[in-house]
Protein backbone atom coordinates (compact mmCIF):
# COMPACT_ATOMS: atom_id res chain seq x y z
CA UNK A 1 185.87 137.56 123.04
CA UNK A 2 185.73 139.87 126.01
CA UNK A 3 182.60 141.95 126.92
CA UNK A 4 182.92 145.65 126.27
CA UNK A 5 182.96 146.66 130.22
CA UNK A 6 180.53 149.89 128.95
CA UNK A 7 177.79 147.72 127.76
CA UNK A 8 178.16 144.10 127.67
CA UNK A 9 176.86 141.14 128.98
CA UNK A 10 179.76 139.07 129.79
CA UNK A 11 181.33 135.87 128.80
CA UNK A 12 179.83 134.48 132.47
CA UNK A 13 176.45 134.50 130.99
CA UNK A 14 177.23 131.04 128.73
CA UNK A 15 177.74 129.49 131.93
CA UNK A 16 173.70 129.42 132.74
CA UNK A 17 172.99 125.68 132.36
CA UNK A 18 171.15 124.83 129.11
CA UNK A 19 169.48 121.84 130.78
CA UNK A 20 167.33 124.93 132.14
CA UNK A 21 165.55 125.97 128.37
CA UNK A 22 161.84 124.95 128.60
CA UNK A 23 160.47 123.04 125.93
CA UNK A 24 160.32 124.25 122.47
CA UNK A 25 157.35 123.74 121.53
CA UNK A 26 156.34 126.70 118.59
CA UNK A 27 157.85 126.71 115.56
CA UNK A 28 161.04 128.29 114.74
CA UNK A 29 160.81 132.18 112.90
CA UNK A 30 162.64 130.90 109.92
CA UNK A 31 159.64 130.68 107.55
CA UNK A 32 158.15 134.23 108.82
CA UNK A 33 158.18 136.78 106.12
CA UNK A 34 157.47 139.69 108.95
CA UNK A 35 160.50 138.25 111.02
CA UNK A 36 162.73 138.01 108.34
CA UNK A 37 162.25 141.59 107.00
CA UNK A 38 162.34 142.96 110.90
CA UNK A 39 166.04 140.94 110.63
CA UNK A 40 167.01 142.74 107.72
CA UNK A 41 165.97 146.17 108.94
CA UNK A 42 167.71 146.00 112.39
CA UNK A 43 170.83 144.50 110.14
CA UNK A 44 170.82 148.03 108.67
CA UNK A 45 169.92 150.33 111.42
CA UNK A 46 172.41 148.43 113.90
CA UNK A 47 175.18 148.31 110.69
CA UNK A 48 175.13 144.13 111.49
CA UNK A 49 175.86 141.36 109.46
CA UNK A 50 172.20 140.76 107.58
CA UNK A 51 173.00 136.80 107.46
CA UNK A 52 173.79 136.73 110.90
CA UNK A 53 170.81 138.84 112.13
CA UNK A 54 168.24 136.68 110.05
CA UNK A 55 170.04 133.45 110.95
CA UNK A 56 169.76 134.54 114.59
CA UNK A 57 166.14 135.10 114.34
CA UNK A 58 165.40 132.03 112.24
CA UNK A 59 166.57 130.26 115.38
CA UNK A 60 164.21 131.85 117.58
CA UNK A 61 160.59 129.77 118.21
CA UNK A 62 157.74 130.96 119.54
CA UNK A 63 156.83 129.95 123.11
CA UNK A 64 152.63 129.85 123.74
CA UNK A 65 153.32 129.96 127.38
CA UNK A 66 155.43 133.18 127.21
CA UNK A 67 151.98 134.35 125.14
CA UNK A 68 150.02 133.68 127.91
CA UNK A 69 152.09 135.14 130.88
CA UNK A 70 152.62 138.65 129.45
CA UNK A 71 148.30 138.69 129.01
CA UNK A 72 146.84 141.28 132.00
CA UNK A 73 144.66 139.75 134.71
CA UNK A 74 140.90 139.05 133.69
CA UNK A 75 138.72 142.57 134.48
CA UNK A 76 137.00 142.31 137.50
CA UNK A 77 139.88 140.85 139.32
CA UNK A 78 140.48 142.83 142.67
CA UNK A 79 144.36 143.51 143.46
CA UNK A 80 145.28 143.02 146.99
CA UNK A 81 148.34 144.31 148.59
CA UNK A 82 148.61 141.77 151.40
CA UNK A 83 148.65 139.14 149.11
CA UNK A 84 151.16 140.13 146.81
CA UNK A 85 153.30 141.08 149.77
CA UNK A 86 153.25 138.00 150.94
CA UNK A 87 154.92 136.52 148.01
CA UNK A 88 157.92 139.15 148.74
CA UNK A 89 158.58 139.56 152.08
CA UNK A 90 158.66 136.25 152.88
CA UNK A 91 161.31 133.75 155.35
CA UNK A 92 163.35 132.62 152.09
CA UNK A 93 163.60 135.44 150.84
CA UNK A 94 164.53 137.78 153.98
CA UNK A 95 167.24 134.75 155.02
CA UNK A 96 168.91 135.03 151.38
CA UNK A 97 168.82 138.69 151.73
CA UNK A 98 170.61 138.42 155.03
CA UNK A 99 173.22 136.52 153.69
CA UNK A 100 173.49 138.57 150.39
CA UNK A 101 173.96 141.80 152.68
CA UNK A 102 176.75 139.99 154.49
CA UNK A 103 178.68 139.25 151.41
CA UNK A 104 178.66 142.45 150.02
CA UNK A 105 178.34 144.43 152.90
CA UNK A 106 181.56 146.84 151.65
CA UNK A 107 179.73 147.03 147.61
CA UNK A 108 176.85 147.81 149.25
CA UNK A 109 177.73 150.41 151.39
CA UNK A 110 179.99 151.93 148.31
CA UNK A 111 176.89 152.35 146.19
CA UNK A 112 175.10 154.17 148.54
CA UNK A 113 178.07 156.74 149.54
CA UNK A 114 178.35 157.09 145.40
CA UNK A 115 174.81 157.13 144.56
CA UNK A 116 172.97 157.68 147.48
CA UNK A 117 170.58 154.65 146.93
CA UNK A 118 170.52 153.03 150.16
CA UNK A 119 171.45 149.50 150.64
CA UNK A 120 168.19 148.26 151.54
CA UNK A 121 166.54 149.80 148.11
CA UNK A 122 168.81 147.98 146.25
CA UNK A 123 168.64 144.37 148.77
CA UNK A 124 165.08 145.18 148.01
CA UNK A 125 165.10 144.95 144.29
CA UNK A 126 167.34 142.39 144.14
CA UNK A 127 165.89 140.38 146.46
CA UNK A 128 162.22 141.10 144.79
CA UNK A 129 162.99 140.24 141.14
CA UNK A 130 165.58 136.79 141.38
CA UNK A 131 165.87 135.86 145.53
CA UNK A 132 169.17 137.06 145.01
CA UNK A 133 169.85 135.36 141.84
CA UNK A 134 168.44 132.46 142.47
CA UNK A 135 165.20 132.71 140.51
CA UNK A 136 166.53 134.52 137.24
CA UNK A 137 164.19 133.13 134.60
CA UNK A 138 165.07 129.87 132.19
CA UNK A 139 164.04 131.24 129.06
CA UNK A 140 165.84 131.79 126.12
CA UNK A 141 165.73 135.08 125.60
CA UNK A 142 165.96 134.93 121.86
CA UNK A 143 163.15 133.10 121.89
CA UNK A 144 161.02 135.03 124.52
CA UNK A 145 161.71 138.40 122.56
CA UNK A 146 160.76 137.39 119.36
CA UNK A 147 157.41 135.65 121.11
CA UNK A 148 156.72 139.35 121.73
CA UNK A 149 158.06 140.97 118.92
CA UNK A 150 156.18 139.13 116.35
CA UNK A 151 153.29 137.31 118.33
CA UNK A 152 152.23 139.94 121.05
CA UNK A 153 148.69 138.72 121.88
CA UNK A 154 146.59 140.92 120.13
CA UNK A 155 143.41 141.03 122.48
CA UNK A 156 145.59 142.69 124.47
CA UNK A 157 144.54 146.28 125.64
CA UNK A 158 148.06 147.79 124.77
CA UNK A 159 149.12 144.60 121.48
CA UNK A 160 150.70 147.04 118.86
CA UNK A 161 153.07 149.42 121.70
CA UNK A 162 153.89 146.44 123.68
CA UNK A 163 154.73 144.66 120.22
CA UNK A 164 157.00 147.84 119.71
CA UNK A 165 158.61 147.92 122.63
CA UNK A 166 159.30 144.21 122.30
CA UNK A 167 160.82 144.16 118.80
CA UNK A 168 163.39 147.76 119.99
CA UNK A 169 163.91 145.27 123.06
CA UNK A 170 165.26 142.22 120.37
CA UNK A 171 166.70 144.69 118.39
CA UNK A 172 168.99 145.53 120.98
CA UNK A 173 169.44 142.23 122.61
CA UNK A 174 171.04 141.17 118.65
CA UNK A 175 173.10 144.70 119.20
CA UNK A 176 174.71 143.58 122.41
CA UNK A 177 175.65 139.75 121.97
CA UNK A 178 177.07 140.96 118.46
CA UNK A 179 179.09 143.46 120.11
CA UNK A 180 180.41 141.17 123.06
CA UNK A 181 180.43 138.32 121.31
CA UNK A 182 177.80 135.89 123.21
CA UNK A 183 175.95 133.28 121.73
CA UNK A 184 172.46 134.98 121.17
CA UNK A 185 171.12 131.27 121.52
CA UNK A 186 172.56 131.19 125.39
CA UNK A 187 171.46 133.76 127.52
CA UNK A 188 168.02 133.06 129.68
CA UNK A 189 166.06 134.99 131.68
CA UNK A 190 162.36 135.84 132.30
CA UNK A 191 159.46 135.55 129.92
CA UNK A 192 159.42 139.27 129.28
CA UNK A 193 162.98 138.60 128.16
CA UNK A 194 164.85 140.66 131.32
CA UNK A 195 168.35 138.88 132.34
CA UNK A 196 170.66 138.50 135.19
CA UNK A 197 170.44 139.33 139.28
CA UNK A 198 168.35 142.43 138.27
CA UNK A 199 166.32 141.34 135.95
CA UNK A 200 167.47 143.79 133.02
CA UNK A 201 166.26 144.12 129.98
CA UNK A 202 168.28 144.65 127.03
CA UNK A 203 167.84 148.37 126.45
CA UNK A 204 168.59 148.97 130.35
CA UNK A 205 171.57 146.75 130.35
CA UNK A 206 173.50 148.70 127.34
CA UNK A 207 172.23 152.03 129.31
CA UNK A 208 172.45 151.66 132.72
CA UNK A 209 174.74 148.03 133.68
CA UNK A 210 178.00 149.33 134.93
CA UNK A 211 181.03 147.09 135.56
CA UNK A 212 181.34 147.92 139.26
CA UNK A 213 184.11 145.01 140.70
CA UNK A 214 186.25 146.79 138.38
CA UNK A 215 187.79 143.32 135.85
CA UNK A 216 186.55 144.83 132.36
CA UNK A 217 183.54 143.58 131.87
CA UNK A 218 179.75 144.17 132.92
CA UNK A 219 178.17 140.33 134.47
CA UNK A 220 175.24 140.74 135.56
CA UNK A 221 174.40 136.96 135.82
CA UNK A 222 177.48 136.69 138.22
CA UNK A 223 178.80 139.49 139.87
CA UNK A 224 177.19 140.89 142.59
CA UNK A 225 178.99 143.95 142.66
CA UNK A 226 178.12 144.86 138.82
CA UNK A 227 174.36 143.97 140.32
CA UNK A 228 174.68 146.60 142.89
CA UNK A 229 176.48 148.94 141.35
CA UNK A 230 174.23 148.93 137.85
CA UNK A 231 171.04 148.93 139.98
CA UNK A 232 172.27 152.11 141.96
CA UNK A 233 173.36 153.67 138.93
CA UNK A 234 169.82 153.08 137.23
CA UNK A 235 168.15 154.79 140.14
CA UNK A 236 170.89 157.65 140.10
CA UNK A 237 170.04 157.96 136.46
CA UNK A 238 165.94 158.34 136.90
CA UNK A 239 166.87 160.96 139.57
CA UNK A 240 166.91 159.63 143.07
CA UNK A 241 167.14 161.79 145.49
CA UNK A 242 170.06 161.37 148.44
CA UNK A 243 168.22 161.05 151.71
CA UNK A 244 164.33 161.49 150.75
CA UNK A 245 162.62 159.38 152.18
CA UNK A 246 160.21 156.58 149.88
CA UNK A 247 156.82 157.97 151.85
CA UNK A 248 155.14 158.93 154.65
CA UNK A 249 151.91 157.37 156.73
CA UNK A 250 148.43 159.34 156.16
CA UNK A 251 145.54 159.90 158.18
CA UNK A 252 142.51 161.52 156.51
CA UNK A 253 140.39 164.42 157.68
CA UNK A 254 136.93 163.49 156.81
CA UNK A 255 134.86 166.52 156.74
CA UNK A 256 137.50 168.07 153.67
CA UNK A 257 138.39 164.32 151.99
CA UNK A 258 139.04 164.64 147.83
CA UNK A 259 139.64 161.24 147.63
CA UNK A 260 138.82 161.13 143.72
CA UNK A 261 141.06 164.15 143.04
CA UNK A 262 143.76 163.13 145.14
CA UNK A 263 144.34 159.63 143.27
CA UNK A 264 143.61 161.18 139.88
CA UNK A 265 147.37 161.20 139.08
CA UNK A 266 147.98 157.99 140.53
CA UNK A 267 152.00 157.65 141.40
CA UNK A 268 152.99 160.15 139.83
CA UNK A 269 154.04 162.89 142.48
CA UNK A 270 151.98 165.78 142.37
CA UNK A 271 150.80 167.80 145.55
CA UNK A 272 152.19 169.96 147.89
CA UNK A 273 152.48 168.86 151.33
CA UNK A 274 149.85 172.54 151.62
CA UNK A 275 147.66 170.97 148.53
CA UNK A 276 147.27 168.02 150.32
CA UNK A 277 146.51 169.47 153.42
CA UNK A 278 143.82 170.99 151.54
CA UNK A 279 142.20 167.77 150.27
CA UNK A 280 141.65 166.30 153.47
CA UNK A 281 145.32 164.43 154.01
CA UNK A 282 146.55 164.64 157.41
CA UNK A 283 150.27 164.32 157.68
CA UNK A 284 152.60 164.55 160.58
CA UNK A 285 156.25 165.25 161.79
CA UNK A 286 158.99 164.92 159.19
CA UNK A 287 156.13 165.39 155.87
CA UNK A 288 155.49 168.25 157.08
CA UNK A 289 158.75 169.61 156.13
CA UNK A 290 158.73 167.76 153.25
CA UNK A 291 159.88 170.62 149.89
CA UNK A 292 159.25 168.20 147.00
CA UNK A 293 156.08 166.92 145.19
CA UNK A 294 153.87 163.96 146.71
CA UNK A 295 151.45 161.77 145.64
CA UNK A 296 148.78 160.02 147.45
CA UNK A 297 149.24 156.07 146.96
CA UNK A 298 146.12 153.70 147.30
CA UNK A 299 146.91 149.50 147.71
CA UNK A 300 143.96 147.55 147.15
CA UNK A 301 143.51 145.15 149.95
CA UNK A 302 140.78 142.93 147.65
CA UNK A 303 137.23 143.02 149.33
CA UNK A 304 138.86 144.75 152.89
CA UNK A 305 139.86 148.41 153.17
CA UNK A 306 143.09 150.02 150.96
CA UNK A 307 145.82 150.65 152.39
CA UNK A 308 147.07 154.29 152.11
CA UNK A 309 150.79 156.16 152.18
CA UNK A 310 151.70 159.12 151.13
CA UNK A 311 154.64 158.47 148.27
CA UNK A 312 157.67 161.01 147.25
CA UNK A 313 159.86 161.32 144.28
CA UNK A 314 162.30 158.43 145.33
CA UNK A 315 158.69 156.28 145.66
CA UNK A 316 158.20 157.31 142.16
CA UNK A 317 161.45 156.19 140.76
CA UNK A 318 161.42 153.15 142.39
CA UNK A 319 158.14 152.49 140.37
CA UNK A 320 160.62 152.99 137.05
CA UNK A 321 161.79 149.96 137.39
CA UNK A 322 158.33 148.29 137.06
CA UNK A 323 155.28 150.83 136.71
CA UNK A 324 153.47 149.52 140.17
CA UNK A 325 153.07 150.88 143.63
CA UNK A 326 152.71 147.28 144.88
CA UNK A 327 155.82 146.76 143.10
CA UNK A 328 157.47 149.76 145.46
CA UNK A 329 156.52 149.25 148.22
CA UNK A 330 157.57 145.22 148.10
CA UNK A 331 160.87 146.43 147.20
CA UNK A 332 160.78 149.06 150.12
CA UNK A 333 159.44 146.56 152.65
CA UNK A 334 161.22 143.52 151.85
CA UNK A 335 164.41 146.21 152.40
CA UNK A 336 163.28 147.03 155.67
CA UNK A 337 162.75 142.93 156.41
CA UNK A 338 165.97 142.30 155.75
CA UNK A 339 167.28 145.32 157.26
CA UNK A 340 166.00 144.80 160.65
CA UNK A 341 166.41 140.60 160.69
CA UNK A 342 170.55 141.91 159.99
CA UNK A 343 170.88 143.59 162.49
CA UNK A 344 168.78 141.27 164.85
CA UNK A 345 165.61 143.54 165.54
CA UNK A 346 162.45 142.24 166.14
CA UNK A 347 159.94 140.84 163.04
CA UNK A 348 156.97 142.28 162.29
CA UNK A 349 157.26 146.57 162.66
CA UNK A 350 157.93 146.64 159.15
CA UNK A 351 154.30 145.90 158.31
CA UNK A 352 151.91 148.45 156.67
CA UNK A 353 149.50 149.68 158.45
CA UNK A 354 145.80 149.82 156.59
CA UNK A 355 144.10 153.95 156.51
CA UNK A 356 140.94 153.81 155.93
CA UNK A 357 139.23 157.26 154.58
CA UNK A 358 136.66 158.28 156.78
CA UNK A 359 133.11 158.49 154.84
CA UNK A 360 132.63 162.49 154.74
CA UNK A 361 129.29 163.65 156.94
CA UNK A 362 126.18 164.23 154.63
CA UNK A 363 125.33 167.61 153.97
CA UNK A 364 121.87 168.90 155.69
CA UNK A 365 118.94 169.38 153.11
């Protein structure tokens, strides 16, 4: 059966190898009361064939290492931004991105003149989550959404929403393979269950994955034009803004610095390019003309001083896709990389400069 080109996965997907599935080592849902009823609910609210849903999920097993991967980093561990760049914007993965740019140079450029999402946002995400597909997860997804559904660890901070989001995650997974008609036992991809190129999970494929080489169906495992085109569409749909720029560099005026306020809303874009001005952020040449909201961004460089920019609302929607600012700017920097090493420019002005706020002057007794 043919995918439905508005929502489906595509019959490509059965050809990821199933020499890749890990292990099984949990036991299958079959004998779990909670998974069972959870297969006859979504049988009802999806109008699905209960035997088919429960038969599905009976089929599923529980993978301990998919347990462990989705558990936060111990508290006390410091983040640092030059480390987890350096897992990005790396040789392999600027080279692929080279190449990937070359093939696709026309799709590319298409998505940008339709969207407005410039090529090297979407090299960057692409490029960020799979090294250009080569790196895109060899889990069964079945099994790695029921893991979460049913067995979220529950000394997690966040167990019962994340469990939540996990089981309206499966729920739609089942939705989709019934509706294209792919094995729900074939499809792999990540341990939080996110398939293809991009890295989608279910509810973003059936919303956002757009069948952009124009044969009928929606591949995201396969096609690298759907994988442009469905990543530009998801940042057209979470508003992205043609020609704003992702942020701007900061320098801090010391004796009017409101460090604490200024990072109180974290990402999200709040201030005026005036407000700011007014909390001790120093900002030059094109910010200043700047008409929409910013927000100041802080990246942890572990024991060393942050690193600072100033983000905008296209900084913030990039940080839809996965709720970081480390995240973003990866994605915006391993762009660049690739960006200037295509069109032969030298390595190494891409890098991020570290702002360190000045300590304010103490006030006389």
């Amino acid at each position: 059966m043919e995918a439905d080109a508005k929502s489906g996965i595509g019959h490509k997907a059965r050809s990821v190898s199933a020499s890749k599935q890990p292990a099984l080592s949990g036991p299958a849902y079959a004998r779990r009361e909670d998974a069972m009823q959870a297969a006859d609910d979504i049988a009802v609210r999806r109008d699905l064939d209960p035997a088919w849903v429960r038969q599905t999920i009976a089929q599923a097993r529980y993978l301990p290492q998919v347990a462990k991967f989705i558990q936060p980093p111990p508290v006390g561990t410091l983040k640092n931004w030059r480390i987890y760049r350096s897992r990005f914007i790396d040789p392999v993965r600027i080279k692929a991105g080279v190449k990937f740019w070359q093939d696709n140079r026309e799709t590319l450029a298409r998505a940008e003149a339709e969207t407005g999402v410039p090529a090297q946002i979407i090299i960057g995400i692409i490029g960020v989550e799979t090294i250009y597909g080569q790196q895109m997860g060899s889990h069964r997804v079945i099994d790695t959404l029921a893991t979460l559904a049913f067995d979220f660890p529950s000394n997690h901070p966040r167990a019962l929403e994340r469990s939540e989001f996990f089981k309206a995650e499966l729920e739609q997974f089942l939705s989709l393979v019934h509706r294209t008609g792919v094995d729900p036992l074939t499809p792999r991809g990540s341990y939080a269950g996110a398939m293809g190129m991009a890295q989608f999970m279910p509810s973003s494929w059936v919303k956002y994955a757009i069948d952009f080489d124009g044969d009928g169906r929606i591949d995201l495992f396969n096609s690298p034009a759907d994988v442009i085109g469905s990543v530009a569409n998801y940042f057209k749909a979470f508003n992205w803004q043609r020609d704003m720029p992702t942020h701007f560099p900061v320098q801090f005026d010391a004796t009017s610095l409101e460090l604490d306020a200024l990072l109180a809303p974290d990402i999200l874009p709040t201030f005026s390019v005036a407000s700011l001005g007014a909390k001790g952020v120093v900002l030059e040449g094109a910010a200043l003309q700047h008409q929409g909201l910013l927000a100041l961004v802080e990246l942890q460089n572990g024991d060393a001083a942050p690193s600072y920019v100033v983000g905008t609302e296209n900084f913030y929607v990039i940080t839809r896709y996965n709720w970081s600012s480390y995240y973003a700017m990866a994605v915006i920097e391993l762009g660049q990389a690739v960006s200037l090493a295509l069109n032969d420019q030298p390595k190494g002005i891409f890098q991020l400069d570290v702002v360190k706020p000045p300590t304010a002057p103490e006030s006389p007794d």
